[in-house]
N, C-alpha and C. Protein backbone atom coordinates (compact mmCIF):
# COMPACT_ATOMS: atom_id res chain seq x y z
N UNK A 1 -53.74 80.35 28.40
CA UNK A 1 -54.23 79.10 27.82
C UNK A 1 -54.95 78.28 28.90
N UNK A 2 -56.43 77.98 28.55
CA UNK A 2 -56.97 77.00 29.77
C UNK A 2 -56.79 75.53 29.56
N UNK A 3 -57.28 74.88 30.49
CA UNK A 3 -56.82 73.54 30.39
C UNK A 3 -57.35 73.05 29.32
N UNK A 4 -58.51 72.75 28.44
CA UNK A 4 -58.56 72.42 27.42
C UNK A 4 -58.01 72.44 25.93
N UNK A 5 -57.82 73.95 26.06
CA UNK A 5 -56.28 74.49 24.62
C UNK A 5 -55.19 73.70 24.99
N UNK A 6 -54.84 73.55 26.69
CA UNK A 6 -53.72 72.83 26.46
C UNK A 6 -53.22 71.33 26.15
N UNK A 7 -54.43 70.55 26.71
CA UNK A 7 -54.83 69.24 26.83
C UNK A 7 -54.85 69.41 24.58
N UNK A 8 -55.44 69.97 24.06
CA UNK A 8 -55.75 70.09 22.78
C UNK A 8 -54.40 70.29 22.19
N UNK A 9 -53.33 71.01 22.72
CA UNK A 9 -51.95 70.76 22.20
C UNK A 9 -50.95 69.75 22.71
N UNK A 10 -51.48 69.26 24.17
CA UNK A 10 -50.49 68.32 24.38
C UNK A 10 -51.11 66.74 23.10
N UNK A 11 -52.20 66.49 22.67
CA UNK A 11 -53.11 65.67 22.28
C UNK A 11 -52.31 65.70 20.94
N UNK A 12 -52.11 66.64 20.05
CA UNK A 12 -51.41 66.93 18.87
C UNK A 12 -49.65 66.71 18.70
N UNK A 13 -49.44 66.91 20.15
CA UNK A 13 -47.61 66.61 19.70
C UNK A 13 -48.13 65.11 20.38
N UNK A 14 -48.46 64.57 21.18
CA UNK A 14 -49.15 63.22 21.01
C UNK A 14 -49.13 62.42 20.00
N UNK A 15 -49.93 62.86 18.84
CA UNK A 15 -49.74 62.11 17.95
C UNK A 15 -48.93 62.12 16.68
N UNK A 16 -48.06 63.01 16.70
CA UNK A 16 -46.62 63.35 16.27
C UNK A 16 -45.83 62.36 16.63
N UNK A 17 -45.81 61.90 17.69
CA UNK A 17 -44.68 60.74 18.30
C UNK A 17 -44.33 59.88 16.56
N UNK A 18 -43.07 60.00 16.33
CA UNK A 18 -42.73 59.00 15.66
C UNK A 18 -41.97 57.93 15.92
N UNK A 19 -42.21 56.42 15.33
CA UNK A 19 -41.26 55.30 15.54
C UNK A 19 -40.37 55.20 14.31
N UNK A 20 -39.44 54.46 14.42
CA UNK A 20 -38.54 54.29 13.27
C UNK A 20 -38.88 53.36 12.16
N UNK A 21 -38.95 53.77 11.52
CA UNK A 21 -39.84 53.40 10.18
C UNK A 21 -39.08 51.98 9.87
N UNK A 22 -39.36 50.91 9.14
CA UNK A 22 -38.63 49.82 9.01
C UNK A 22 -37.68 50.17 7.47
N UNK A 23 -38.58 50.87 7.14
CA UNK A 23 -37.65 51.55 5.84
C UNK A 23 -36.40 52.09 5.89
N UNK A 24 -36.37 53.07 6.86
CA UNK A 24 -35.16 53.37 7.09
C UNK A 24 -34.16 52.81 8.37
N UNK A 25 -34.56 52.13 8.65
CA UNK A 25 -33.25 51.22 8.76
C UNK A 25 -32.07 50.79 8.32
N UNK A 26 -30.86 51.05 8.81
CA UNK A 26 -29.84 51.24 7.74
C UNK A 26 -29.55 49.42 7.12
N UNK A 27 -28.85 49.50 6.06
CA UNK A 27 -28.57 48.15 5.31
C UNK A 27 -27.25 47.68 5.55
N UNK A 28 -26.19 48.59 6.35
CA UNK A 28 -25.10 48.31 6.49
C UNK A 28 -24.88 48.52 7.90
N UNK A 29 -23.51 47.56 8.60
CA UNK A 29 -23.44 47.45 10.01
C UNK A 29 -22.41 48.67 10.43
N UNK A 30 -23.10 49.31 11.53
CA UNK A 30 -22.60 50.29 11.95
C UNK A 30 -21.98 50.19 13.33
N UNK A 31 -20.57 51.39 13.75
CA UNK A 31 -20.14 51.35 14.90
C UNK A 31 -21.03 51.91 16.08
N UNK A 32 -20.70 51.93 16.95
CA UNK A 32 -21.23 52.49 18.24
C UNK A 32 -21.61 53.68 18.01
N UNK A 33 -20.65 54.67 17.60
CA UNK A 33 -21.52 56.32 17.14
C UNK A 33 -22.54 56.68 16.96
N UNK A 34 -22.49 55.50 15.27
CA UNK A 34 -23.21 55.86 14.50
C UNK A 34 -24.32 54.70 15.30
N UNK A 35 -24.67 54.41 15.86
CA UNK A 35 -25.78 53.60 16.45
C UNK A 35 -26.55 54.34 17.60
N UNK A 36 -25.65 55.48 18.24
CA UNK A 36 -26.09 56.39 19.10
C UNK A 36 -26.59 57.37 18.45
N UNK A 37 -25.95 57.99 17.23
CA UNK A 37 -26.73 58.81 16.50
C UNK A 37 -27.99 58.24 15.73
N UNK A 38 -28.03 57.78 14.83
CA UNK A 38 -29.33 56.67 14.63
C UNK A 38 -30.51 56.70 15.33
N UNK A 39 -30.31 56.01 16.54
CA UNK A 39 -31.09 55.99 17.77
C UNK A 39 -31.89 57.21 18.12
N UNK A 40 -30.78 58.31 18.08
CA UNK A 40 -31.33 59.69 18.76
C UNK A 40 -32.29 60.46 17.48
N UNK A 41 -31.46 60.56 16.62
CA UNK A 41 -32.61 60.88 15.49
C UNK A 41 -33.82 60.27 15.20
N UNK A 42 -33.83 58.46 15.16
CA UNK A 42 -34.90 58.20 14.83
C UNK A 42 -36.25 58.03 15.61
N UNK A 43 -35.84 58.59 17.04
CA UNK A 43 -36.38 58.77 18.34
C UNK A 43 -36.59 59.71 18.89
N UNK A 44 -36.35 61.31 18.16
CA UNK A 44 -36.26 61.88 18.90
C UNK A 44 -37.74 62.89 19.31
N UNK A 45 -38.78 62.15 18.67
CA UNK A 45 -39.75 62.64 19.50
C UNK A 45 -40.50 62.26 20.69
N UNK A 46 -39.83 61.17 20.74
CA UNK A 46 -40.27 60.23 21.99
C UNK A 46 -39.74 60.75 23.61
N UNK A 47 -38.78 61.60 22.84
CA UNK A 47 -38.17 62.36 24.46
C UNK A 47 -39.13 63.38 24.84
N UNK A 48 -38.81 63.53 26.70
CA UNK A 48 -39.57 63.68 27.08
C UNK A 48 -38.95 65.40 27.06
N UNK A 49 -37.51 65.87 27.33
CA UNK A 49 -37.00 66.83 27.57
C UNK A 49 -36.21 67.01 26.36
N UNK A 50 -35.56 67.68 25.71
CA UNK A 50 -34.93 67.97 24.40
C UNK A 50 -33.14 67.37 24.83
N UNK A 51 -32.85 67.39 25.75
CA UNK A 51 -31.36 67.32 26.27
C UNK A 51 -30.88 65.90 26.52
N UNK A 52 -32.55 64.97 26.38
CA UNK A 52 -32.91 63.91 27.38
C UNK A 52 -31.78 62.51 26.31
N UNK A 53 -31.21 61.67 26.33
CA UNK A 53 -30.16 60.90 25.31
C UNK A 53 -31.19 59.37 25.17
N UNK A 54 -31.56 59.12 24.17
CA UNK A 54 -32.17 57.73 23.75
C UNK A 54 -31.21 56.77 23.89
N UNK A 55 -30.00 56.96 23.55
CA UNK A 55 -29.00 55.86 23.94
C UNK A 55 -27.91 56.29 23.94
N UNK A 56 -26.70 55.71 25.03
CA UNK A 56 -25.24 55.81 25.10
C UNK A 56 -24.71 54.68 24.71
N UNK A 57 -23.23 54.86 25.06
CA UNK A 57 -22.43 53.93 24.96
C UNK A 57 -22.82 53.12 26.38
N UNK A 58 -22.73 53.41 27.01
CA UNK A 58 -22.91 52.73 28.23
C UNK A 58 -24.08 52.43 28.61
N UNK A 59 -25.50 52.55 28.21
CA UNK A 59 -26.28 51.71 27.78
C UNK A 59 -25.90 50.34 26.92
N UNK A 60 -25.35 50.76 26.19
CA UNK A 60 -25.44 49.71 25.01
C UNK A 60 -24.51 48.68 25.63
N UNK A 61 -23.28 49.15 26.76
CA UNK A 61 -22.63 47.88 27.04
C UNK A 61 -22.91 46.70 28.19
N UNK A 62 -23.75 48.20 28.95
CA UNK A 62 -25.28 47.46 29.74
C UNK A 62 -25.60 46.32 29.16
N UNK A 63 -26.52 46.63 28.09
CA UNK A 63 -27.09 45.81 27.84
C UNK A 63 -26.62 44.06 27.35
N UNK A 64 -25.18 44.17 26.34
CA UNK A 64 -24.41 43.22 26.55
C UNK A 64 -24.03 42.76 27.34
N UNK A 65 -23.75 43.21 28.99
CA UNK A 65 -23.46 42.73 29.78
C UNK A 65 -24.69 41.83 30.30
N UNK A 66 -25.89 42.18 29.81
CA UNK A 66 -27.03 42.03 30.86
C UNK A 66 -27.07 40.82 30.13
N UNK A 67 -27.22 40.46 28.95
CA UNK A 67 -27.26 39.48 27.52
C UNK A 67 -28.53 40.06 27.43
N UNK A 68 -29.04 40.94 27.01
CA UNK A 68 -29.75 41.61 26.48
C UNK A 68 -29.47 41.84 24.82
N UNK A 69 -28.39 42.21 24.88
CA UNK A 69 -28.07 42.54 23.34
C UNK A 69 -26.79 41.59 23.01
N UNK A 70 -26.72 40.62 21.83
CA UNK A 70 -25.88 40.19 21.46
C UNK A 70 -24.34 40.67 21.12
N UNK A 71 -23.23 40.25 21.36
CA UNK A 71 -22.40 41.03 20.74
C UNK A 71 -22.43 41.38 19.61
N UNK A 72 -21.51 42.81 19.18
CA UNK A 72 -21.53 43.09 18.33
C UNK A 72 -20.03 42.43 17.30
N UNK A 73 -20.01 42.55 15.82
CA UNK A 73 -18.73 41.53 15.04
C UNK A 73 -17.83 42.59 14.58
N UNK A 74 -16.99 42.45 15.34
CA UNK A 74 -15.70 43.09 14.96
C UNK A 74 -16.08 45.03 14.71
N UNK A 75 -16.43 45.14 16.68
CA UNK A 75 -16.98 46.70 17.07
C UNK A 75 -18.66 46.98 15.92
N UNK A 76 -19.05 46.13 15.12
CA UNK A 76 -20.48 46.57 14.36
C UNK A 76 -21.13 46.42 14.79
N UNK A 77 -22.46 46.62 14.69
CA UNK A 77 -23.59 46.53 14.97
C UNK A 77 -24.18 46.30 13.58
N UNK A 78 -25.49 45.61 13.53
CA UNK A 78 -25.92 44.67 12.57
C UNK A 78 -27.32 45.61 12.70
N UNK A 79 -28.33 45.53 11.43
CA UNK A 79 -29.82 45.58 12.13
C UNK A 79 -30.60 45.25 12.82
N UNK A 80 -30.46 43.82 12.80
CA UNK A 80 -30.61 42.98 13.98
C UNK A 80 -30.38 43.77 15.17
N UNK A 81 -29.13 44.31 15.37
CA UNK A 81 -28.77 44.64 16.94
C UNK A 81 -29.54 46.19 17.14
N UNK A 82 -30.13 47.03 15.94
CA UNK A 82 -30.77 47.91 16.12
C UNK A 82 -32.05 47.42 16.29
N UNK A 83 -32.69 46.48 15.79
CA UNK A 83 -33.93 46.15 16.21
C UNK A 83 -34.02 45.61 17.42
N UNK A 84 -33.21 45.21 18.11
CA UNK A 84 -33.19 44.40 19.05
C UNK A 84 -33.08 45.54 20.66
N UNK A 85 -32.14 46.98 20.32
CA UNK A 85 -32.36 48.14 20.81
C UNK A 85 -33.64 48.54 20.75
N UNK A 86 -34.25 49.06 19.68
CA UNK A 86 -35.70 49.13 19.53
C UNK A 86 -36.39 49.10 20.55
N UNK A 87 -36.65 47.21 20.43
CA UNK A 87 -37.41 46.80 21.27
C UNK A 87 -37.11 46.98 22.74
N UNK A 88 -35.78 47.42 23.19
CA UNK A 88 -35.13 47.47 24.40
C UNK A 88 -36.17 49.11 25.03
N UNK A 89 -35.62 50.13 24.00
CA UNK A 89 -36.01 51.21 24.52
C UNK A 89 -37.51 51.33 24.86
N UNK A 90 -38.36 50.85 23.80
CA UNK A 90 -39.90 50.66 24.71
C UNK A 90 -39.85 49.77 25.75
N UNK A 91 -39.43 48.75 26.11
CA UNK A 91 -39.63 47.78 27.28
C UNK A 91 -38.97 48.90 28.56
N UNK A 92 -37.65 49.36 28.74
CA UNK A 92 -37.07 49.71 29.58
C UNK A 92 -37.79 50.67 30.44
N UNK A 93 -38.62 51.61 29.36
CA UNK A 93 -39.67 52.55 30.58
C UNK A 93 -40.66 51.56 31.22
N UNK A 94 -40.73 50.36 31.21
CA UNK A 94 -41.83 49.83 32.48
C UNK A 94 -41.51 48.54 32.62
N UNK A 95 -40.07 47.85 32.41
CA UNK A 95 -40.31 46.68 32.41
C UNK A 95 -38.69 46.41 33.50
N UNK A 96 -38.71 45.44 34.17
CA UNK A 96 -37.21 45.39 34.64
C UNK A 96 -35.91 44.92 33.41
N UNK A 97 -35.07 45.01 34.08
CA UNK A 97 -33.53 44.27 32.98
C UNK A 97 -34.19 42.59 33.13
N UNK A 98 -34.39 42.18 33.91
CA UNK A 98 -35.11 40.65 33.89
C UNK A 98 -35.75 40.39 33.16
N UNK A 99 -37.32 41.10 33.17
CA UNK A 99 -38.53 41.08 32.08
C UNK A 99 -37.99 41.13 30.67
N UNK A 100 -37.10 42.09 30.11
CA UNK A 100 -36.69 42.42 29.33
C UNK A 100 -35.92 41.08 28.75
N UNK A 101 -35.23 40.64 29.54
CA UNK A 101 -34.44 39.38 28.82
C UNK A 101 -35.20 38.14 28.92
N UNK A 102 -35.87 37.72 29.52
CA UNK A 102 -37.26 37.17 29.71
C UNK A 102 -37.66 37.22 28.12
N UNK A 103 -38.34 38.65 27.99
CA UNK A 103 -39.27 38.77 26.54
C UNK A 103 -38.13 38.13 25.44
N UNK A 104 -37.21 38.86 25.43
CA UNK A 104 -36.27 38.72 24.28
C UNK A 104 -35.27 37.64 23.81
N UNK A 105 -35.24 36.96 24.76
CA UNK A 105 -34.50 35.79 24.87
C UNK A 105 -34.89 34.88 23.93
N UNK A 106 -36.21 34.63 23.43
CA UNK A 106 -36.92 33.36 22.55
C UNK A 106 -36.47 34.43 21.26
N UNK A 107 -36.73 35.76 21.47
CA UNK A 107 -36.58 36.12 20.12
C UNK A 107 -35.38 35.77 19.51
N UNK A 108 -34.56 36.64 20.20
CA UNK A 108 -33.28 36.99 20.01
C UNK A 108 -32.37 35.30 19.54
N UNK A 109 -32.92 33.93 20.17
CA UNK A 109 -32.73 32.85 20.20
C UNK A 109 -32.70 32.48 18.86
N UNK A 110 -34.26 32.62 18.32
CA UNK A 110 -34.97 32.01 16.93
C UNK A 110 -34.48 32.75 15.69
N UNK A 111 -34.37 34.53 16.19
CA UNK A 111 -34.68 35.18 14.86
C UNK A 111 -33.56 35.87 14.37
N UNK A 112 -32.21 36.40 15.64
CA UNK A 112 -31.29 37.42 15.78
C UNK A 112 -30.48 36.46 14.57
N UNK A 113 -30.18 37.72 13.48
CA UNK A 113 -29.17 36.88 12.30
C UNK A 113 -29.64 36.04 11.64
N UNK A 114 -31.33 35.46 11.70
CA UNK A 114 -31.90 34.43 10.41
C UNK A 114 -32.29 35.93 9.18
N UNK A 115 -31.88 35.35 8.55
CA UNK A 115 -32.08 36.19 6.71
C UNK A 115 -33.31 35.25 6.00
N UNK A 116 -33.46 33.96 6.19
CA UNK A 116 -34.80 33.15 5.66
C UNK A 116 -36.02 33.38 6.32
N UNK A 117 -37.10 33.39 5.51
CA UNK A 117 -38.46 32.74 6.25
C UNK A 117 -38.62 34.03 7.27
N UNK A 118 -39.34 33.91 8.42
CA UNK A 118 -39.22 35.11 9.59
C UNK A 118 -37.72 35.53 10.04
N UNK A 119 -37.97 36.70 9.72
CA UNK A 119 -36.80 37.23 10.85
C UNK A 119 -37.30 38.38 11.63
N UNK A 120 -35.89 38.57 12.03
CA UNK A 120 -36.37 39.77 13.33
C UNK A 120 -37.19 41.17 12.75
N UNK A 121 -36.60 41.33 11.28
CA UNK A 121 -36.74 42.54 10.72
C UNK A 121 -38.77 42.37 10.14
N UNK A 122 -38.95 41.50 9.84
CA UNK A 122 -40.27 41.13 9.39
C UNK A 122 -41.57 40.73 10.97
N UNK A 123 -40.49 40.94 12.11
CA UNK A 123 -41.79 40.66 13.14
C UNK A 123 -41.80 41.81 13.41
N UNK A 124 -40.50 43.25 13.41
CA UNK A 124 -40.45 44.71 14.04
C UNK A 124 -41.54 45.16 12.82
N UNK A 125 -41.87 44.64 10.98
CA UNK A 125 -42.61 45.30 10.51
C UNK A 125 -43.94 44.92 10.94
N UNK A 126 -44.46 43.69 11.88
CA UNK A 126 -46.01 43.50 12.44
C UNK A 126 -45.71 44.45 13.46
N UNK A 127 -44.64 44.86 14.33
CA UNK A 127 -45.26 45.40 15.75
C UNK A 127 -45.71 46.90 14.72
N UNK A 128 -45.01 47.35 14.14
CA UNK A 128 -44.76 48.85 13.88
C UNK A 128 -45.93 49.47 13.27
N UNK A 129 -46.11 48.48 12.37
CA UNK A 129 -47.35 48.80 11.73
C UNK A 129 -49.11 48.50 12.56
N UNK A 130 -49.06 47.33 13.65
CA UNK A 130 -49.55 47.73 14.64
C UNK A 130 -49.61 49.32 15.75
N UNK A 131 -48.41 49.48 15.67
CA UNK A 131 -48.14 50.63 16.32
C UNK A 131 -48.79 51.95 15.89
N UNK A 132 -48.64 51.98 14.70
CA UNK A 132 -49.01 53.24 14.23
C UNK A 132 -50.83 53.08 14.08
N UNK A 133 -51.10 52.13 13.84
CA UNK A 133 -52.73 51.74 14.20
C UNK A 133 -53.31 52.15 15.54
N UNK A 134 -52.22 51.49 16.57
CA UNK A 134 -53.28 51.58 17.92
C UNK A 134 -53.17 53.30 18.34
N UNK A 135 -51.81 54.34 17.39
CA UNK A 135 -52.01 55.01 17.80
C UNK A 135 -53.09 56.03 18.17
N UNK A 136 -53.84 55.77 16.72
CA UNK A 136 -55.44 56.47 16.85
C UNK A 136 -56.32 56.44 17.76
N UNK A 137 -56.32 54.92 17.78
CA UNK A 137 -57.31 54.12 18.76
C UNK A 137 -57.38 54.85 19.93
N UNK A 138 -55.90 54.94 20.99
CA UNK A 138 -55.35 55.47 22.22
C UNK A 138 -55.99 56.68 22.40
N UNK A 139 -55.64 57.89 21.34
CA UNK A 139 -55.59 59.27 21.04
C UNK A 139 -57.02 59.04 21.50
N UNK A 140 -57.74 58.36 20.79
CA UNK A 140 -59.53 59.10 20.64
C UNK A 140 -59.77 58.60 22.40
N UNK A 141 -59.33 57.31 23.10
CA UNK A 141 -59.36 56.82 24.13
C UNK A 141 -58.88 57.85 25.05
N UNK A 142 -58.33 58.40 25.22
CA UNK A 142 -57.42 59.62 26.07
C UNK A 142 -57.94 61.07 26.04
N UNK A 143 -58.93 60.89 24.58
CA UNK A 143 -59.53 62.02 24.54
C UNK A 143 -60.98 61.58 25.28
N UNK A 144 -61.64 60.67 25.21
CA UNK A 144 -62.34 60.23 26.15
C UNK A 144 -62.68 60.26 27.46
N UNK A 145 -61.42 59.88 28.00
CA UNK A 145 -61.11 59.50 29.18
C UNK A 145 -60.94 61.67 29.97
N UNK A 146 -60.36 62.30 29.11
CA UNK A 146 -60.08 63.41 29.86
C UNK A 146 -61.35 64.21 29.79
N UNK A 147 -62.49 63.97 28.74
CA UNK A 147 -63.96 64.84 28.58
C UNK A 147 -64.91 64.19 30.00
N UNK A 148 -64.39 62.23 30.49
CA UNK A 148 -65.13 62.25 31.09
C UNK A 148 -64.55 62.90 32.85
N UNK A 149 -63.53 63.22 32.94
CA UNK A 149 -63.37 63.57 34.25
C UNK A 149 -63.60 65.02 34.48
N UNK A 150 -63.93 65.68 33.20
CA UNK A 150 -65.08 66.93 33.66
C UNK A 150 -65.93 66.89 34.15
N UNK A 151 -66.48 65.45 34.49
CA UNK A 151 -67.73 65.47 35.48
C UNK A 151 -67.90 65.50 36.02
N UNK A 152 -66.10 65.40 36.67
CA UNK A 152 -66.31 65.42 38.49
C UNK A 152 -65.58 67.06 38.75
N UNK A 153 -66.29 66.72 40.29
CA UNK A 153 -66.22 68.01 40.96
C UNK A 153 -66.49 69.45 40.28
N UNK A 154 -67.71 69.07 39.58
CA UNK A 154 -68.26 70.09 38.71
C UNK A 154 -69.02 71.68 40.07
N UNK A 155 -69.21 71.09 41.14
CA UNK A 155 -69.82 72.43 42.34
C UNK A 155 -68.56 72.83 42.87
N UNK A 156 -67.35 72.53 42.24
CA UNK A 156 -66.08 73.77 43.16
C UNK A 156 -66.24 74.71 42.29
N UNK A 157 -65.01 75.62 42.97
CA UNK A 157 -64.80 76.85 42.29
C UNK A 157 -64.04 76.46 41.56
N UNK A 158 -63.83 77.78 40.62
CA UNK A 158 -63.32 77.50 39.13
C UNK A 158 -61.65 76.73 38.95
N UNK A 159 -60.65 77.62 39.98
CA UNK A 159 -59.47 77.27 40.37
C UNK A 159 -59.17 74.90 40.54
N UNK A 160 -60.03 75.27 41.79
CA UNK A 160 -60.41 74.01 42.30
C UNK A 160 -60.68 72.91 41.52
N UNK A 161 -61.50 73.34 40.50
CA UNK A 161 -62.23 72.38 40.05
C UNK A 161 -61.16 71.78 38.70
N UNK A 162 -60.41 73.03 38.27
CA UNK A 162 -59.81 72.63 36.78
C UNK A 162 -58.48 71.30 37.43
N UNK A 163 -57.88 71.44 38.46
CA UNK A 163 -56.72 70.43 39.01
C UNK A 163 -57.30 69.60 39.60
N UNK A 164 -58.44 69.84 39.95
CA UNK A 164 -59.52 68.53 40.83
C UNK A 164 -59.63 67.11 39.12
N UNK A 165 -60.18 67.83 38.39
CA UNK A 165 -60.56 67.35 36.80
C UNK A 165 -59.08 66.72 36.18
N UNK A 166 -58.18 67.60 36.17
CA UNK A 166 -56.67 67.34 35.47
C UNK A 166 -56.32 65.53 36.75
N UNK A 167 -56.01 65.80 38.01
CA UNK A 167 -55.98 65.42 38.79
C UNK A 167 -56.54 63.94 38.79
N UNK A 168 -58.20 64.05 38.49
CA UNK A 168 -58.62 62.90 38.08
C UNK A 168 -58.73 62.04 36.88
N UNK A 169 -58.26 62.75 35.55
CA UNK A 169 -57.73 62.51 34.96
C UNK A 169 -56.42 61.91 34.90
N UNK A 170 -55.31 62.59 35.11
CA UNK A 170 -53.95 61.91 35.41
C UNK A 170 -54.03 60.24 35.97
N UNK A 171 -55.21 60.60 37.18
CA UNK A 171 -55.34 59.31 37.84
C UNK A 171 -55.86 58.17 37.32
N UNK A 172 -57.26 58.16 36.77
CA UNK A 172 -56.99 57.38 35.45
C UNK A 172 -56.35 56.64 34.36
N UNK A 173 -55.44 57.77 33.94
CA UNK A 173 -54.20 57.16 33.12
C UNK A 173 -53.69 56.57 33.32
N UNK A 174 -52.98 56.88 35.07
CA UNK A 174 -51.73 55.84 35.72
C UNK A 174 -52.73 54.60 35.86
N UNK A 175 -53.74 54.52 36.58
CA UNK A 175 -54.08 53.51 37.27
C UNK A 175 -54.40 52.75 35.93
N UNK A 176 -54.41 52.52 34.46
CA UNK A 176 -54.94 52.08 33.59
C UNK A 176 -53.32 51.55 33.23
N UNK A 177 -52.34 52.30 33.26
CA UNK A 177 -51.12 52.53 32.73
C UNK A 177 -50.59 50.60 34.12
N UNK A 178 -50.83 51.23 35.27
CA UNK A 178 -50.57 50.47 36.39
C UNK A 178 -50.97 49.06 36.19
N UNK A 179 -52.24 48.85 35.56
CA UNK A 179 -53.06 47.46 35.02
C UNK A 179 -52.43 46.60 34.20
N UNK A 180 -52.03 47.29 32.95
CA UNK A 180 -51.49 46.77 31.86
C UNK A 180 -50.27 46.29 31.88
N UNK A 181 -49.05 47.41 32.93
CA UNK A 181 -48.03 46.95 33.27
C UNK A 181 -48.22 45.35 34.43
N UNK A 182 -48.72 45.30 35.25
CA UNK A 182 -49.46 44.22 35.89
C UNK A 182 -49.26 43.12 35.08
N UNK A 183 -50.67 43.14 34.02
CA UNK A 183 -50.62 42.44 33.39
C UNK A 183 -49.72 41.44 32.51
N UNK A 184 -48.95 42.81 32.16
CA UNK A 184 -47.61 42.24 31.81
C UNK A 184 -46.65 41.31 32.22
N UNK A 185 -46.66 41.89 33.27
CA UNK A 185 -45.84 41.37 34.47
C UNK A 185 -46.24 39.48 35.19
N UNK A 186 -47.23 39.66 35.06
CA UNK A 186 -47.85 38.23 35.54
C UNK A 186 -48.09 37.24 34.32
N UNK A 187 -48.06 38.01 32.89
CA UNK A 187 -47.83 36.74 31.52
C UNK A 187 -46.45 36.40 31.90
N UNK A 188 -45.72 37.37 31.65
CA UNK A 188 -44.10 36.90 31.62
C UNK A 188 -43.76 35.80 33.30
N UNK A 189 -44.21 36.05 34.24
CA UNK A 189 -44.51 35.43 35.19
C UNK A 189 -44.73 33.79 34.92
N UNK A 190 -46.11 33.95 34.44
CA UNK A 190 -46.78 32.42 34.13
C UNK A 190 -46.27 31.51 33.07
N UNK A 191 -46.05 32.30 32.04
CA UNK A 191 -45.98 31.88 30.58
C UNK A 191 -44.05 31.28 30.16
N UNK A 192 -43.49 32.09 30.67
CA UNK A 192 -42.07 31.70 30.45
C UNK A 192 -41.43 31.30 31.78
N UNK A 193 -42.46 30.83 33.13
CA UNK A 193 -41.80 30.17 33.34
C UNK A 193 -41.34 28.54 33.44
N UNK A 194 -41.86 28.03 32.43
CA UNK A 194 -41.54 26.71 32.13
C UNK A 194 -41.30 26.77 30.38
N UNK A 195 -40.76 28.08 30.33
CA UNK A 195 -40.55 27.80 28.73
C UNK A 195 -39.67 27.52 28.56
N UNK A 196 -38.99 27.00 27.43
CA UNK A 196 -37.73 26.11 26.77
C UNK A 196 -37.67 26.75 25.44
N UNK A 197 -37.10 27.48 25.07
CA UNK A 197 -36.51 27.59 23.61
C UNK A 197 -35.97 27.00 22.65
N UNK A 198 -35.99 27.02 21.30
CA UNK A 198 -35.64 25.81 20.54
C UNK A 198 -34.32 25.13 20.79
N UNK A 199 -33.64 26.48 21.19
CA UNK A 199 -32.16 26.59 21.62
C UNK A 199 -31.81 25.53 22.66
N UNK A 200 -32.67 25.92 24.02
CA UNK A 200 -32.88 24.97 25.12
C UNK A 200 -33.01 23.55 24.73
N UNK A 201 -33.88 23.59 23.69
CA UNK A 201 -34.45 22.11 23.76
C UNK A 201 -33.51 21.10 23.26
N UNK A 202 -32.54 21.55 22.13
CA UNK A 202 -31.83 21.39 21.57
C UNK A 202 -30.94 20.36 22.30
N UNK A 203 -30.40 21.80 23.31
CA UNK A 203 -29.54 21.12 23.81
C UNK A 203 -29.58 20.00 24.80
N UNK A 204 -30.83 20.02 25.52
CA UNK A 204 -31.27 18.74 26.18
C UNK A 204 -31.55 17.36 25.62
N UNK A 205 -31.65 17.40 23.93
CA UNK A 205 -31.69 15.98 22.96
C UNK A 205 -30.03 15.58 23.37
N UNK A 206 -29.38 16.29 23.20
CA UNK A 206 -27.85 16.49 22.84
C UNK A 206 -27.40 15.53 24.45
């Protein structure tokens, strides 16, 4: 298989990646198990290795410890506390335990347990359905990005040239991958740090 067949199958389980549908989300509050199983099924193409675990127990008490995740009522877990995982497991590949409670903190403040008007479950259906949008977008972008680094080092030899190309490619990715995380990094920086939550504010009338 040369690098293009393979780039052409890694491109296809690419866009296989599934997220957890808001549909199936369960309606009833579940224990720890069943929140690890959940997790792993409704994630499990997102792993990188087949053996690889989307969530433990000891994640999950992590994360309560961190106040990342609210407690759970009497050992349950709520949807809320699965959406609120969710959002944990994409942040955690590039973001610190800080950033993370940073982002989630206003949410988790305003929305964790409201049933009226917005809740948590109605902002996971804007990201998701975003999600599955930008996935195209990316795909055709990535397919882009890897046709144009055939241009370089087009006078080596054949060996040379295909990891010279892969190589500059890869590099690309990160350094684009490197930007955005940046970026990230310097909103949450600027933006929350003089923020006050309703919660906050609250209590400073008081």
């Amino acid at each position: 298989m040369n690098l293009d067949e393979y780039f052409e199958q890694v491109v296809k389980e690419f866009q296989n990646i599934n997220h957890i549908n808001p549909r199936n989300l369960p309606n009833i509050d579940l224990y720890m198990d069943q929140v690890t199983t959940f997790m792993d099924e409704g994630l499990t193409t997102t792993k990188r290795r087949e053996d690889d675990k989307i969530l433990t127990k000891t994640m999950i008490n992590n994360y309560a410890k961190n106040n990342l995740l609210p407690a759970p009522v009497k050992k349950k877990y709520s949807k809320d506390h699965m959406l609120t995982l969710i959002f944990i497991y994409y942040f955690k590949h590039m973001l610190s335990i800080n950033d993370i409670q940073t982002l989630l903190k206003p949410i988790s403040d305003k929305y964790f347990g409201k049933r009226e008007g917005l809740n948590l479950e109605e902002i996971y259906k804007v990201i998701y359905a975003n999600s599955k949008r930008d996935l195209a977008s990316i795909t055709e972008e990535v397919k882009m990005q890897f046709e144009k680094s055939k241009e370089s080092f087009t006078e080596e030899p054949d060996d040379d040239r295909e990891y010279l190309q892969l190589y500059t490619f890869l590099c690309s990715m990160a350094f684009e991958v490197y930007i955005k995380k940046h970026l990230i990094e310097q909103v949450i920086d600027g933006y929350f740090e003089n923020y006050e939550s309703p919660a906050d504010k609250g209590k400073k009338k008081k």
